[in-house]
ModelCIF file with pLDDT and N, C-alpha, C, O atoms, coordinates in Angstrom:
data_MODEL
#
_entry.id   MODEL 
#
_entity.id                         1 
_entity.type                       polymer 
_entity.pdbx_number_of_molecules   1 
#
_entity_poly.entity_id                      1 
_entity_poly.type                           'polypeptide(L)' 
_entity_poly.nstd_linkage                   no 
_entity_poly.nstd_monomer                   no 
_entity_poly.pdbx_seq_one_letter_code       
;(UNK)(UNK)(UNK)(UNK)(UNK)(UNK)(UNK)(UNK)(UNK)(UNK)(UNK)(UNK)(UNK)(UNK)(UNK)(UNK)
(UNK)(UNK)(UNK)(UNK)(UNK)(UNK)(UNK)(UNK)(UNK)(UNK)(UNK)(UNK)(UNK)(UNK)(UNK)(UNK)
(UNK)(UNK)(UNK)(UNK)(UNK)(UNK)(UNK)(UNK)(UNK)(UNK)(UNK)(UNK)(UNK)
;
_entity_poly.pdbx_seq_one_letter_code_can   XXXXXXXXXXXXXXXXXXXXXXXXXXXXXXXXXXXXXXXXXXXXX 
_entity_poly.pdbx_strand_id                 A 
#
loop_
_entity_poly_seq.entity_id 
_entity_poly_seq.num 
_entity_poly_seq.mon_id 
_entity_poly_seq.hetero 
1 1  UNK n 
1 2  UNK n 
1 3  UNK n 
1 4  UNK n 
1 5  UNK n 
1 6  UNK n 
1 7  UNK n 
1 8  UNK n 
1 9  UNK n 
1 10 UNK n 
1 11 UNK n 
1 12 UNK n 
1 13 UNK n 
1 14 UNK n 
1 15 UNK n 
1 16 UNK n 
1 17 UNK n 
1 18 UNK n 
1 19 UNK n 
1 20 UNK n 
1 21 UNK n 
1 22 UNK n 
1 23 UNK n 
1 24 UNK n 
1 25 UNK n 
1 26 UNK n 
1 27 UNK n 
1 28 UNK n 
1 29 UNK n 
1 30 UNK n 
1 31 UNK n 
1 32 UNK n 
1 33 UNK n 
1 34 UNK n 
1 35 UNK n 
1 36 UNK n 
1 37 UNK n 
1 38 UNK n 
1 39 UNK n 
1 40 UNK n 
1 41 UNK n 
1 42 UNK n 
1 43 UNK n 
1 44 UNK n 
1 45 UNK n 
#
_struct_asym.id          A 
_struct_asym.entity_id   1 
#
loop_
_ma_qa_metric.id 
_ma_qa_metric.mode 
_ma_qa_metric.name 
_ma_qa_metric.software_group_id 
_ma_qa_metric.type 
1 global pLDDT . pLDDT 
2 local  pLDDT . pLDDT 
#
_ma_qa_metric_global.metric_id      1 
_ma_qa_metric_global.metric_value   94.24 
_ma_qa_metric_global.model_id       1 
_ma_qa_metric_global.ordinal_id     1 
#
loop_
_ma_qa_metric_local.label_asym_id 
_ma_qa_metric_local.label_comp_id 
_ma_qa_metric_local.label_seq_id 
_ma_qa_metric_local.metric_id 
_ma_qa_metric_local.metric_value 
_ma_qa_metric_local.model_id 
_ma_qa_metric_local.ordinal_id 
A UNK 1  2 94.00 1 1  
A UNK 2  2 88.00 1 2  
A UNK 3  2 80.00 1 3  
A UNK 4  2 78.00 1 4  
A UNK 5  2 83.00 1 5  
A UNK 6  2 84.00 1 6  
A UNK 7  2 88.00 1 7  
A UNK 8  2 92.00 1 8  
A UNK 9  2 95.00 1 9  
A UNK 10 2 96.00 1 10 
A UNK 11 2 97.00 1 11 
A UNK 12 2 98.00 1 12 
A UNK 13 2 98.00 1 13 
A UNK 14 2 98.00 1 14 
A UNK 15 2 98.00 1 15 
A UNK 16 2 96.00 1 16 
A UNK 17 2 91.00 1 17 
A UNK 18 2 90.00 1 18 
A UNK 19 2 94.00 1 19 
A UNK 20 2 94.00 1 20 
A UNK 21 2 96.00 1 21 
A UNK 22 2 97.00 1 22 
A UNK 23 2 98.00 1 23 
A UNK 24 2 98.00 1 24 
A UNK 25 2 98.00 1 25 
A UNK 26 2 97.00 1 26 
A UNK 27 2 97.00 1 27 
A UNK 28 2 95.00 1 28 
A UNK 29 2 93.00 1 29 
A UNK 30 2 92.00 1 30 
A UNK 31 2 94.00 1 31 
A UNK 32 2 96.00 1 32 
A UNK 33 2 96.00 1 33 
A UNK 34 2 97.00 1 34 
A UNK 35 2 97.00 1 35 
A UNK 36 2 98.00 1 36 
A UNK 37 2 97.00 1 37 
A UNK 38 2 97.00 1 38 
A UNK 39 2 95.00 1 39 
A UNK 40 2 96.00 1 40 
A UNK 41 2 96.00 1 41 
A UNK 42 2 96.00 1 42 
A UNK 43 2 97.00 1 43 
A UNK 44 2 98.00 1 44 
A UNK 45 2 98.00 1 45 
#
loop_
_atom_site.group_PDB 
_atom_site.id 
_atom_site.type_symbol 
_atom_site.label_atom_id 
_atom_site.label_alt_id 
_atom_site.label_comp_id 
_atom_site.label_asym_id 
_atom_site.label_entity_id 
_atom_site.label_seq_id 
_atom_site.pdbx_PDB_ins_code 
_atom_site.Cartn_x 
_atom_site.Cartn_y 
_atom_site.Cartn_z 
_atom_site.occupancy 
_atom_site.B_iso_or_equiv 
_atom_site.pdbx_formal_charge 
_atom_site.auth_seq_id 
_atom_site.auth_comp_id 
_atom_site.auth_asym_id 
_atom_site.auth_atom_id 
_atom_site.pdbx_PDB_model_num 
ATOM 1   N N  . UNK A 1 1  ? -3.658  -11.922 -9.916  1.00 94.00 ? 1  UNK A N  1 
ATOM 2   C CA . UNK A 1 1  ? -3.500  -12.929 -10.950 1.00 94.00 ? 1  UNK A CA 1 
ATOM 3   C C  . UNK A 1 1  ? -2.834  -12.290 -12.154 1.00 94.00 ? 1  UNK A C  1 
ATOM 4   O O  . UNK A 1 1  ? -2.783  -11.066 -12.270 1.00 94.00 ? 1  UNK A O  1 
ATOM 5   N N  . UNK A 1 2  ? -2.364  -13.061 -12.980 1.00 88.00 ? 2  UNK A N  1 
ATOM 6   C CA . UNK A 1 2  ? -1.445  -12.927 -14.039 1.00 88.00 ? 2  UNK A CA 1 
ATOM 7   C C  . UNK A 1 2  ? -0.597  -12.831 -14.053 1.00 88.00 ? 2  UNK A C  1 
ATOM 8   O O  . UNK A 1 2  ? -0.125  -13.635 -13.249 1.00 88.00 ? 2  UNK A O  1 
ATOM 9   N N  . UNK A 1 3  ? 0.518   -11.996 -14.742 1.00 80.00 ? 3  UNK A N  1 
ATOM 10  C CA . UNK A 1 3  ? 1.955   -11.820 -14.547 1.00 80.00 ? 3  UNK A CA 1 
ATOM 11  C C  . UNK A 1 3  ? 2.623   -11.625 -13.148 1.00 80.00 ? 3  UNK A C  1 
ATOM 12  O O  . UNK A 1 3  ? 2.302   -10.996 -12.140 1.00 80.00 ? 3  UNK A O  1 
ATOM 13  N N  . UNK A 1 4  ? 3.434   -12.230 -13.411 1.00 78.00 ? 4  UNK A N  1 
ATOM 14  C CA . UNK A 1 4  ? 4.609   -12.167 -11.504 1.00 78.00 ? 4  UNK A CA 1 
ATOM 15  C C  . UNK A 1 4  ? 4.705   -10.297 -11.549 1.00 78.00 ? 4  UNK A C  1 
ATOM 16  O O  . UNK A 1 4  ? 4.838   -9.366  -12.344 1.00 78.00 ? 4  UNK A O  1 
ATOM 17  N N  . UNK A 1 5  ? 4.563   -10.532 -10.370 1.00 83.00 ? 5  UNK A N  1 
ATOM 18  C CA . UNK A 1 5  ? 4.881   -9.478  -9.579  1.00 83.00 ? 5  UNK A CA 1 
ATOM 19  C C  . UNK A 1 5  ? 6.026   -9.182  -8.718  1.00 83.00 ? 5  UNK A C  1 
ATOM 20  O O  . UNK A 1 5  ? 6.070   -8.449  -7.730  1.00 83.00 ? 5  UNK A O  1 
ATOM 21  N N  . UNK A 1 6  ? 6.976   -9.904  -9.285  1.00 84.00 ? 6  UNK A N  1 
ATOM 22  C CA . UNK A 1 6  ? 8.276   -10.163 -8.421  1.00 84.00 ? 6  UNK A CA 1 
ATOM 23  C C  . UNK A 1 6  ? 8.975   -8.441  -8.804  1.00 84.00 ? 6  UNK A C  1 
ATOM 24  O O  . UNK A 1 6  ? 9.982   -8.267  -8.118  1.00 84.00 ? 6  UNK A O  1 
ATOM 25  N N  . UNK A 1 7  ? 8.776   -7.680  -9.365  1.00 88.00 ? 7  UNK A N  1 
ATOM 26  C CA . UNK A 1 7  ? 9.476   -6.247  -9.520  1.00 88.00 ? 7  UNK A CA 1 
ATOM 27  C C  . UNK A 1 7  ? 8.135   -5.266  -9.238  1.00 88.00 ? 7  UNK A C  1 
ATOM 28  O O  . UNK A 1 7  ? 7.938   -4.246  -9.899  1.00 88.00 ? 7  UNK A O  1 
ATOM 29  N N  . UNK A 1 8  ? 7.445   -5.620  -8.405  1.00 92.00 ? 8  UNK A N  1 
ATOM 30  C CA . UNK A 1 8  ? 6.263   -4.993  -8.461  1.00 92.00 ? 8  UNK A CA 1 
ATOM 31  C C  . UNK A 1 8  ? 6.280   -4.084  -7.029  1.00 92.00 ? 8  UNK A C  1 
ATOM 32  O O  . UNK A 1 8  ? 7.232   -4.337  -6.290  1.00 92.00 ? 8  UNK A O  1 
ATOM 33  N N  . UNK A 1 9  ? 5.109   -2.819  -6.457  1.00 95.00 ? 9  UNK A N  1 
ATOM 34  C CA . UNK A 1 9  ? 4.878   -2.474  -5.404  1.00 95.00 ? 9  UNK A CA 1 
ATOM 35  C C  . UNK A 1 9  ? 3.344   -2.625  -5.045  1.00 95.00 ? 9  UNK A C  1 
ATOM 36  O O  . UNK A 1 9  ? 2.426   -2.111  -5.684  1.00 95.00 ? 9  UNK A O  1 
ATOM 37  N N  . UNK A 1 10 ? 3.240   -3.263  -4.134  1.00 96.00 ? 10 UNK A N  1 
ATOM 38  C CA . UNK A 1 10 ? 1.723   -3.136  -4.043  1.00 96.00 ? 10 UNK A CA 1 
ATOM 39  C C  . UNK A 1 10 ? 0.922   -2.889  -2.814  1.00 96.00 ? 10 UNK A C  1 
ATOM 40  O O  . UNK A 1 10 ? 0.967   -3.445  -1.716  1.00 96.00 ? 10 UNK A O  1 
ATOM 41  N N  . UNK A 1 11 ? 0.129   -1.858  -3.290  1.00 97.00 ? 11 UNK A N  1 
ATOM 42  C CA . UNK A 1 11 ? -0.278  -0.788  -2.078  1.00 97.00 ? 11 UNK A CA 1 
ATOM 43  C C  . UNK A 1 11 ? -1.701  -1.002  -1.919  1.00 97.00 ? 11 UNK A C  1 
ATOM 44  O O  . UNK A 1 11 ? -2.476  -1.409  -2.785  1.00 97.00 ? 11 UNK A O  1 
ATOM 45  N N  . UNK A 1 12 ? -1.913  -0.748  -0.958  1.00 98.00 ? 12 UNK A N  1 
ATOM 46  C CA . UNK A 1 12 ? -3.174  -0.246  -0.256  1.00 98.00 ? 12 UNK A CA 1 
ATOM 47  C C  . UNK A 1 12 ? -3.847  1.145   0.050   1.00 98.00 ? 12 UNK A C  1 
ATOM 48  O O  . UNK A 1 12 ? -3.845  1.362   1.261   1.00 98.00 ? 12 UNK A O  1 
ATOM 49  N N  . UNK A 1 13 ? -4.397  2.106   -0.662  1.00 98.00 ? 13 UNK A N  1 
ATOM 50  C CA . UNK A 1 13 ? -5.334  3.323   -0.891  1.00 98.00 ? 13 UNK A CA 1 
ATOM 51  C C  . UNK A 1 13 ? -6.764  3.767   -0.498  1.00 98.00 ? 13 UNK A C  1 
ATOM 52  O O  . UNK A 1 13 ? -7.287  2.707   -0.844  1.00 98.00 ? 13 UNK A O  1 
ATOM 53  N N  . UNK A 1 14 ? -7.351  4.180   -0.244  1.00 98.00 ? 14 UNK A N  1 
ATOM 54  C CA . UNK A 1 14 ? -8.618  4.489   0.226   1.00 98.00 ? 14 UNK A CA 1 
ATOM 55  C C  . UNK A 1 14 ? -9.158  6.002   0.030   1.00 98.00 ? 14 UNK A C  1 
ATOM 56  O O  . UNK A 1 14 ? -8.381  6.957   0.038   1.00 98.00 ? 14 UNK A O  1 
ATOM 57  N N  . UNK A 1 15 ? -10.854 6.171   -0.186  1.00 98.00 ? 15 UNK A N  1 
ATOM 58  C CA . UNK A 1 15 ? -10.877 7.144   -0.739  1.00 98.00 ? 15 UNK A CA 1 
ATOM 59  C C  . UNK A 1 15 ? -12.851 7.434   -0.604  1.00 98.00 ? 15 UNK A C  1 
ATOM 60  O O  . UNK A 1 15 ? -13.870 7.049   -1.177  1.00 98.00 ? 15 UNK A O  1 
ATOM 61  N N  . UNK A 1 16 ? -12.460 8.336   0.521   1.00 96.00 ? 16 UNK A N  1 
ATOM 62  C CA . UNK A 1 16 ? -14.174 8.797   0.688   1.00 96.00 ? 16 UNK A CA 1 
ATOM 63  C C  . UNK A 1 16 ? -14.802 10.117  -0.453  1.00 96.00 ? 16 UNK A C  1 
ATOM 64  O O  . UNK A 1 16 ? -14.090 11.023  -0.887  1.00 96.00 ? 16 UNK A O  1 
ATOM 65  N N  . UNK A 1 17 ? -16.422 9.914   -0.801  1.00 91.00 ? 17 UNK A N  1 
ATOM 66  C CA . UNK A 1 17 ? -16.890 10.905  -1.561  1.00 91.00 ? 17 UNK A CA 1 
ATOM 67  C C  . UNK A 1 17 ? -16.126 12.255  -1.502  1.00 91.00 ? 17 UNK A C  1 
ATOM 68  O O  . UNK A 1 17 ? -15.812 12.838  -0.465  1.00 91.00 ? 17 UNK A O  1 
ATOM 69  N N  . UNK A 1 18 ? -15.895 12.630  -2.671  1.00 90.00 ? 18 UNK A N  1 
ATOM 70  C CA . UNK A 1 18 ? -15.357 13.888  -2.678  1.00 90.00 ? 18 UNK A CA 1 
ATOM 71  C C  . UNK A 1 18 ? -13.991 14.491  -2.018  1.00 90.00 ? 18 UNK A C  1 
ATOM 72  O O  . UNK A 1 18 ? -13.667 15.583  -1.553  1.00 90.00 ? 18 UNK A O  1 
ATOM 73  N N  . UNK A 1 19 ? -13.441 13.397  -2.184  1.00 94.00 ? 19 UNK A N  1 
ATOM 74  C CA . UNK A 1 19 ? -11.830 13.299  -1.591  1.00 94.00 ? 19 UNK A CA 1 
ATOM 75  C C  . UNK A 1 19 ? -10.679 12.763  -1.988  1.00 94.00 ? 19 UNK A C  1 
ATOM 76  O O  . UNK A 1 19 ? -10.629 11.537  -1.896  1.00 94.00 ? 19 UNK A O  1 
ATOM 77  N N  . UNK A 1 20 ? -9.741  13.305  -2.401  1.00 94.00 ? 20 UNK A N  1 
ATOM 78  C CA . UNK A 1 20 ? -8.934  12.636  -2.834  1.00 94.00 ? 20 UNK A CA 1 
ATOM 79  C C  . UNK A 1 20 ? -8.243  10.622  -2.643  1.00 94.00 ? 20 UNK A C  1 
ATOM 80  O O  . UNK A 1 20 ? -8.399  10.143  -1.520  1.00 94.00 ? 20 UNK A O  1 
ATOM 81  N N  . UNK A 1 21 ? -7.830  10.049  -3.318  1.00 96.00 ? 21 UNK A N  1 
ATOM 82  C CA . UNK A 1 21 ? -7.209  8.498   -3.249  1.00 96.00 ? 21 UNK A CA 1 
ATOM 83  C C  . UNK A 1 21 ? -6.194  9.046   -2.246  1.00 96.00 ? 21 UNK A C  1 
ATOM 84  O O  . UNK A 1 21 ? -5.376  9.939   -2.465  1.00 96.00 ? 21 UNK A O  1 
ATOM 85  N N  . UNK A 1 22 ? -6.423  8.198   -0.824  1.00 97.00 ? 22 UNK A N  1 
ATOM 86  C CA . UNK A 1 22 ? -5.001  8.533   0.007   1.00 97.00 ? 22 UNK A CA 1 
ATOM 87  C C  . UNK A 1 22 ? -4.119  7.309   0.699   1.00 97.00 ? 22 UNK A C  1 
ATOM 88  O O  . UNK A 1 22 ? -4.533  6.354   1.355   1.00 97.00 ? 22 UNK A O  1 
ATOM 89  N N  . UNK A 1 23 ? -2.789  7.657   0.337   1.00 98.00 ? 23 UNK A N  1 
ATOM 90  C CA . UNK A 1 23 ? -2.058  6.279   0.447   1.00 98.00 ? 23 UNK A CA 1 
ATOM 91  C C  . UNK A 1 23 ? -2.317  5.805   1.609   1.00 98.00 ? 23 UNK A C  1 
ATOM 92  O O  . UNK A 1 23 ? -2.600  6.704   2.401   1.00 98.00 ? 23 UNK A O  1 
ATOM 93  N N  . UNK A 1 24 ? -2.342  4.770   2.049   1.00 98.00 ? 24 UNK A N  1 
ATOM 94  C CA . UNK A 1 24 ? -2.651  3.856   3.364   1.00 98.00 ? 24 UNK A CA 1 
ATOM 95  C C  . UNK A 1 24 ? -0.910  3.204   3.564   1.00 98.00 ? 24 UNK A C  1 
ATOM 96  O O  . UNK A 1 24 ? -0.141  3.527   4.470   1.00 98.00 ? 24 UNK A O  1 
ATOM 97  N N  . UNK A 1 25 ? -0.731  2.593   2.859   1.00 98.00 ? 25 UNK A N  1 
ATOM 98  C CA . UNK A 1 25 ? 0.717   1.547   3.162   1.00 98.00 ? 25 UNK A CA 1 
ATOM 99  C C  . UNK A 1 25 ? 0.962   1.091   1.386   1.00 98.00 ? 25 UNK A C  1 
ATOM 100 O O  . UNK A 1 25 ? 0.252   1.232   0.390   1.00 98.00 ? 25 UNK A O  1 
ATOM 101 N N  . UNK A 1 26 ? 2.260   0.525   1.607   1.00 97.00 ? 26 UNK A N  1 
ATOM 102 C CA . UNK A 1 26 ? 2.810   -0.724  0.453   1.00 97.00 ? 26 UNK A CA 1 
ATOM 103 C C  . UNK A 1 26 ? 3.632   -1.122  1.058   1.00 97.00 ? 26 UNK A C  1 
ATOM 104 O O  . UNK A 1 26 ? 4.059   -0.781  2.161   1.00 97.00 ? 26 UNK A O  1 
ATOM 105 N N  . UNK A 1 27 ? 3.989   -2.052  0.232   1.00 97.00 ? 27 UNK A N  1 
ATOM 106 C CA . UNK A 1 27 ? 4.995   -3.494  0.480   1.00 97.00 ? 27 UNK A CA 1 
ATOM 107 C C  . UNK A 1 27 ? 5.409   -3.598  -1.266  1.00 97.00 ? 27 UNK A C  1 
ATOM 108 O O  . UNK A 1 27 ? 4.778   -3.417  -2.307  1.00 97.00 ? 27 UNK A O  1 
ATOM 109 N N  . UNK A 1 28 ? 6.897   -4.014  -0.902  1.00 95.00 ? 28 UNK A N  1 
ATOM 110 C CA . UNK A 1 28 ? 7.615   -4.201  -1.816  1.00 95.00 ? 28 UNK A CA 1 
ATOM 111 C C  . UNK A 1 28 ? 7.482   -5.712  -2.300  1.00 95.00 ? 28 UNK A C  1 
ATOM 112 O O  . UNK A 1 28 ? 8.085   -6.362  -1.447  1.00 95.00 ? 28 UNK A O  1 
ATOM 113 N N  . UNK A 1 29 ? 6.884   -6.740  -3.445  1.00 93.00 ? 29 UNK A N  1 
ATOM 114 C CA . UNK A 1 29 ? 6.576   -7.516  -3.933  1.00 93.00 ? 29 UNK A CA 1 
ATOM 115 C C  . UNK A 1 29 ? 7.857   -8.847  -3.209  1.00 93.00 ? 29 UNK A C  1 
ATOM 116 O O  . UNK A 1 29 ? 7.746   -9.697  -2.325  1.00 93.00 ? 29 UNK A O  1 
ATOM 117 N N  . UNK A 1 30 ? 8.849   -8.492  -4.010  1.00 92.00 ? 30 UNK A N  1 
ATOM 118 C CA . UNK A 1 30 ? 9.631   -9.487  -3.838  1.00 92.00 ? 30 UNK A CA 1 
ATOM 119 C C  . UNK A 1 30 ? 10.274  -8.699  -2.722  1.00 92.00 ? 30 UNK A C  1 
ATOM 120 O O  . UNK A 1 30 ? 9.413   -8.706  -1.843  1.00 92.00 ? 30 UNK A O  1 
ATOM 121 N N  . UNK A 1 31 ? 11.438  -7.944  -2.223  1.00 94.00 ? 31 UNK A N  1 
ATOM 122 C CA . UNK A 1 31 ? 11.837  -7.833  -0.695  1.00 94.00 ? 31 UNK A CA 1 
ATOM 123 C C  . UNK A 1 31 ? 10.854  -7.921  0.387   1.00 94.00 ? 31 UNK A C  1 
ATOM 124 O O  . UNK A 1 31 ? 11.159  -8.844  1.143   1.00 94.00 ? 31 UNK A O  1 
ATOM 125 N N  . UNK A 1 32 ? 9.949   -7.401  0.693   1.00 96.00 ? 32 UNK A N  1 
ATOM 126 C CA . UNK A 1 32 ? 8.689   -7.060  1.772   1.00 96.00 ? 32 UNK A CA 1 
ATOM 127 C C  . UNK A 1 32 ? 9.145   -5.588  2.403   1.00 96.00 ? 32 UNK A C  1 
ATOM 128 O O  . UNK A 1 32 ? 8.902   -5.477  3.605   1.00 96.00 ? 32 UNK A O  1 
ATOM 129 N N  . UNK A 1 33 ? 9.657   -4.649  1.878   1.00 96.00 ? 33 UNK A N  1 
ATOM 130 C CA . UNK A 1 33 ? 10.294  -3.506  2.533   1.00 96.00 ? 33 UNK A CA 1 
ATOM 131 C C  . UNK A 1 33 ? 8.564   -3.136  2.441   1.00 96.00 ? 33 UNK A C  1 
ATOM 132 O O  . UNK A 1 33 ? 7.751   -3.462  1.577   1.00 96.00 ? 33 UNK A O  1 
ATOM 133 N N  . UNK A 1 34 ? 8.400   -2.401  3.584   1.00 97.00 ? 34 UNK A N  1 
ATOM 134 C CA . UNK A 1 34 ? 7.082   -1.654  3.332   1.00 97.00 ? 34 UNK A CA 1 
ATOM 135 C C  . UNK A 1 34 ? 7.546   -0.122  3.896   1.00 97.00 ? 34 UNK A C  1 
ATOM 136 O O  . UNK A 1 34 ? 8.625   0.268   4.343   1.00 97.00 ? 34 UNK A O  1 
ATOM 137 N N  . UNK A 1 35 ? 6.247   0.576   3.677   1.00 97.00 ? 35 UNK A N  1 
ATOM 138 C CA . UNK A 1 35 ? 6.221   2.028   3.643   1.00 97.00 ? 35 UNK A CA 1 
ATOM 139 C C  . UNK A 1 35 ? 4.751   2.373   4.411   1.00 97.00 ? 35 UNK A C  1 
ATOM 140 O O  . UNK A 1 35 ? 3.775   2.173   3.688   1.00 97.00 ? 35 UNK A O  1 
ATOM 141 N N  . UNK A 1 36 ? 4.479   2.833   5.693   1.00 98.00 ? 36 UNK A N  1 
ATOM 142 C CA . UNK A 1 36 ? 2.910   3.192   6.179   1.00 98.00 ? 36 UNK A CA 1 
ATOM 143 C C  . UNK A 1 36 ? 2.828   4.980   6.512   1.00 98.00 ? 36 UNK A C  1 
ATOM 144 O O  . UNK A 1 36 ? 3.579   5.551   7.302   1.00 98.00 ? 36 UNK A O  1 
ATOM 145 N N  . UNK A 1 37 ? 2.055   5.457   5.938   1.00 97.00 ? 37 UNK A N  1 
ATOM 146 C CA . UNK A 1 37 ? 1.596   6.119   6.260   1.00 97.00 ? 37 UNK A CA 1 
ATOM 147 C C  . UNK A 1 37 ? 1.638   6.855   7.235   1.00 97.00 ? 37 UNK A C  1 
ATOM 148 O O  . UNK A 1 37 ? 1.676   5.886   7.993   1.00 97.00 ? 37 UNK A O  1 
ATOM 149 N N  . UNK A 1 38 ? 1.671   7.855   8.047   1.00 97.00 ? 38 UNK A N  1 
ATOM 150 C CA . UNK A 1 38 ? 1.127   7.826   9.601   1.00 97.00 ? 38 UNK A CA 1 
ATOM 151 C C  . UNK A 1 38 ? -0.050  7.813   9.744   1.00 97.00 ? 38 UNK A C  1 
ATOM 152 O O  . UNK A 1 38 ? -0.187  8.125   10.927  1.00 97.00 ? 38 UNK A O  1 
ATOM 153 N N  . UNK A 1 39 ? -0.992  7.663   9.339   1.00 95.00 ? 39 UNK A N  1 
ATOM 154 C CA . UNK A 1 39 ? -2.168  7.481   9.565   1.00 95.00 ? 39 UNK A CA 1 
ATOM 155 C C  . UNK A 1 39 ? -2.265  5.985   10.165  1.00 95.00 ? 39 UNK A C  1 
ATOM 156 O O  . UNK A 1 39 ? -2.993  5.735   11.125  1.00 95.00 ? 39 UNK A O  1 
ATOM 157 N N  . UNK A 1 40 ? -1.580  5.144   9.610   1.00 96.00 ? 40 UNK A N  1 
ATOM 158 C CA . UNK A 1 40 ? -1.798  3.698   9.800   1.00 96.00 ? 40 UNK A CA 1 
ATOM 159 C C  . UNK A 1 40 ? -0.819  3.195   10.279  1.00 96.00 ? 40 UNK A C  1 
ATOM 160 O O  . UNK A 1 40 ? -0.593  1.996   10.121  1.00 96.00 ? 40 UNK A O  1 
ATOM 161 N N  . UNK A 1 41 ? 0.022   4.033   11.005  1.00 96.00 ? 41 UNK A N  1 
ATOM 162 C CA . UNK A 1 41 ? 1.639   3.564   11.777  1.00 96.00 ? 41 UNK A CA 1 
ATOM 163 C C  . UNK A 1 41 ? 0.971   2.775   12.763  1.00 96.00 ? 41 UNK A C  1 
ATOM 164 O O  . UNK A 1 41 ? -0.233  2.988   12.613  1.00 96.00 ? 41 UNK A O  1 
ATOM 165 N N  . UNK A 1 42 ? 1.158   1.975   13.693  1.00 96.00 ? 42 UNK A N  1 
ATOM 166 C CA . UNK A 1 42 ? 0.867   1.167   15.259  1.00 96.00 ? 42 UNK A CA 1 
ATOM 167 C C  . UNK A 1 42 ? -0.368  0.884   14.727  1.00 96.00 ? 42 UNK A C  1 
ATOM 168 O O  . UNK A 1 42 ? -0.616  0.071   15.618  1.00 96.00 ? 42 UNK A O  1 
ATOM 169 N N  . UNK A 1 43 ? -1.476  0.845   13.965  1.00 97.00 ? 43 UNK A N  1 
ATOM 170 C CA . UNK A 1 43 ? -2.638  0.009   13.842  1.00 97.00 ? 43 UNK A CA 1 
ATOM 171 C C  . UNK A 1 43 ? -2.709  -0.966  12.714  1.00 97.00 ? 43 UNK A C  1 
ATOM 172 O O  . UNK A 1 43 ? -2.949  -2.146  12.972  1.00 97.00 ? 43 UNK A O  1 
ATOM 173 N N  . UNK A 1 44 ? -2.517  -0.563  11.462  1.00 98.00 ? 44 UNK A N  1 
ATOM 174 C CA . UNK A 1 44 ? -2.603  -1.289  10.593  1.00 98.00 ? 44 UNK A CA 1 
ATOM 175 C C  . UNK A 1 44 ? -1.291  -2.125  10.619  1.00 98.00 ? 44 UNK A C  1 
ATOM 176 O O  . UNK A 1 44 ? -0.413  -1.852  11.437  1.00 98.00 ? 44 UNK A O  1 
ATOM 177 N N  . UNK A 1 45 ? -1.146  -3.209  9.667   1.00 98.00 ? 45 UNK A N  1 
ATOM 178 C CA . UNK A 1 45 ? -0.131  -4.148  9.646   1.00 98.00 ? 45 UNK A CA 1 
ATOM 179 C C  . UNK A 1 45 ? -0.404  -4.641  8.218   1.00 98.00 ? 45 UNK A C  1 
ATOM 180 O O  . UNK A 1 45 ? 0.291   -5.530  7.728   1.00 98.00 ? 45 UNK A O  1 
#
């Protein structure tokens, strides 16, 4: 909610006790270009 996000990236991160924030995926707001991980290549979507 709030301001457009049309120049925006918005990602998905995750992050167990005592471990660093680790990127999962993004997607590009307005194109849909995304970017995964290998962790989450062939499973996540």
């Amino acid at each position: 909610s709030g301001r457009t996000l049309g120049g925006y990236a918005m990602a998905w991160f995750r992050q167990t006790p005592g471990k660093e924030r680790e990127f999962v995926v993004l997607i590009r707001w307005h194109t849909g270009v995304t970017d995964y991980a290998d962790s989450a290549k062939g499973r996540f979507t």
